[in-house]
Protein backbone atom coordinates (compact mmCIF):
# COMPACT_ATOMS: atom_id res chain seq x y z
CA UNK A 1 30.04 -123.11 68.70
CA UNK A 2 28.21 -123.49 65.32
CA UNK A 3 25.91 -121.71 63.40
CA UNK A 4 23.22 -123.03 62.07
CA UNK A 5 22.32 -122.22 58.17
CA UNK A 6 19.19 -121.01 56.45
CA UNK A 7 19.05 -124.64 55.00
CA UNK A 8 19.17 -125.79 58.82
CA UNK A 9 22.27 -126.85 58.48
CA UNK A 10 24.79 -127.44 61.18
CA UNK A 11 28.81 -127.66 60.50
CA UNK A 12 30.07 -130.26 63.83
CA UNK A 13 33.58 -128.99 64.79
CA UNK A 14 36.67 -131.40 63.81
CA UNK A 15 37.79 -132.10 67.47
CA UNK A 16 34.37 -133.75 68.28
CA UNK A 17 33.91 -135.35 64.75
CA UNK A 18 37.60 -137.07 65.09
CA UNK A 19 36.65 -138.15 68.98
CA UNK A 20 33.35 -139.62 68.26
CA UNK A 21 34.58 -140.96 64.95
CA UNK A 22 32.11 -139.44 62.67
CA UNK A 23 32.64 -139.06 59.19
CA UNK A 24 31.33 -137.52 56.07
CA UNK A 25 28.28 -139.29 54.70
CA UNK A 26 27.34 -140.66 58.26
CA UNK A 27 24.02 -140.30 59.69
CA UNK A 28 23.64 -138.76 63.20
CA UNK A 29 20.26 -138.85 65.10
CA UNK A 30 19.10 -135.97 66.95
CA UNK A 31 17.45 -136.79 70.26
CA UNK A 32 14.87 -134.45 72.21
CA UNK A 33 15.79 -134.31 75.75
CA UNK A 34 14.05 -131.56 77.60
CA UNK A 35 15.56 -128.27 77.05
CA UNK A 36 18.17 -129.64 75.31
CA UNK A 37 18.99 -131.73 71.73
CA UNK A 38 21.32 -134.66 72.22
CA UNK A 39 23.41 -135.87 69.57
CA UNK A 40 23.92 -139.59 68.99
CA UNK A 41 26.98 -140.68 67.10
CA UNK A 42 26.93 -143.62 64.56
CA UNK A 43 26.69 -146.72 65.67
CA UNK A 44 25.82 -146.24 69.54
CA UNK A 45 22.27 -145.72 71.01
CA UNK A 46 20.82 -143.44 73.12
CA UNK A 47 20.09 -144.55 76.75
CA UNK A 48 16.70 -146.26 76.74
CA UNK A 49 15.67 -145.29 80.67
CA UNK A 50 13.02 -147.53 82.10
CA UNK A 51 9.99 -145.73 84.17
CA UNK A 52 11.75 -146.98 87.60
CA UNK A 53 14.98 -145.68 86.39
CA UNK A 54 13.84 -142.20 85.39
CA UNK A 55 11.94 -141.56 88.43
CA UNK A 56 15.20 -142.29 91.19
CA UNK A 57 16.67 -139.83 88.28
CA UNK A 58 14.14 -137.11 88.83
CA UNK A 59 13.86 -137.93 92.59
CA UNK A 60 18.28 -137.86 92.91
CA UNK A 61 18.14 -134.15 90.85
CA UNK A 62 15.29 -133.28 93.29
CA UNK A 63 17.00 -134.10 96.44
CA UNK A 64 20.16 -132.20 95.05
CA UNK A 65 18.36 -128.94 94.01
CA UNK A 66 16.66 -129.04 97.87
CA UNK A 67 19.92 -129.12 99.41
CA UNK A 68 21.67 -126.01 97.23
CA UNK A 69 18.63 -124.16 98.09
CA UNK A 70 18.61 -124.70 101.65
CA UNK A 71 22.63 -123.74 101.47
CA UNK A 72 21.39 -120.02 99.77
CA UNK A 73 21.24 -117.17 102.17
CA UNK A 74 17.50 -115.76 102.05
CA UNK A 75 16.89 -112.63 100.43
CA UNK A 76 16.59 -109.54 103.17
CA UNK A 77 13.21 -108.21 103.75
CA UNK A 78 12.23 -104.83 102.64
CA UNK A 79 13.51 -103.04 105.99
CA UNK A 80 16.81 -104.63 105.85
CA UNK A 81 18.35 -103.72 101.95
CA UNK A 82 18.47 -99.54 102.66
CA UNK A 83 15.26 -98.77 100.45
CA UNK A 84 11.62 -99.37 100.40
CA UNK A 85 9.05 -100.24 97.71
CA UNK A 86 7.62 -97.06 97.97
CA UNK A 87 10.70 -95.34 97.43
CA UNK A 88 10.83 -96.89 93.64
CA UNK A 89 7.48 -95.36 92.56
CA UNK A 90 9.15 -91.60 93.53
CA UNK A 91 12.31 -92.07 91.36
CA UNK A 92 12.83 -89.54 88.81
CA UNK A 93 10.07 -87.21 89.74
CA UNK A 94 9.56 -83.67 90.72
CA UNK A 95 8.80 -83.75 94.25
């Protein structure tokens, strides 16, 4: 993991600069993508997704997250887990 400085500055670790071939003095771009920042080594460009692309994308992750949800047990009602709403707004009081 790296740290980033008060310069915003980041040091990239030696096992990913000697697999990717990066060296000192080269530039790297930084790509936004989503929640995340991709970095593009020298030489090589990001992915340029067309609209028709991007959409099966989305629709494929969609599809995916519907099935692991429909795999996940349901949450017990309130009867079923041994305590009651009520019972929370009691806790820790003089009765």
């Amino acid at each position: 993991m790296s740290r980033v400085t008060s310069k915003l500055q980041v040091t990239l670790p030696k096992a990913i600069a000697d697999q990717y071939g990066i060296r000192p003095g080269d530039d790297i771009e930084w790509v936004p993508a989503g929640d995340t920042i991709r970095v593009v080594p020298p030489g090589r460009k990001p992915p340029v997704l067309d609209l028709k692309l991007r959409l099966r994308l989305f629709d494929a992750a969609t599809e995916r997250q519907r099935l692991r949800q429909a795999r996940k047990p349901r949450a017990a009602s309130g009867g079923e887990r041994g305590w009651r709403r009520e019972d929370l707004y009691g806790r820790g009081r003089a009765r």
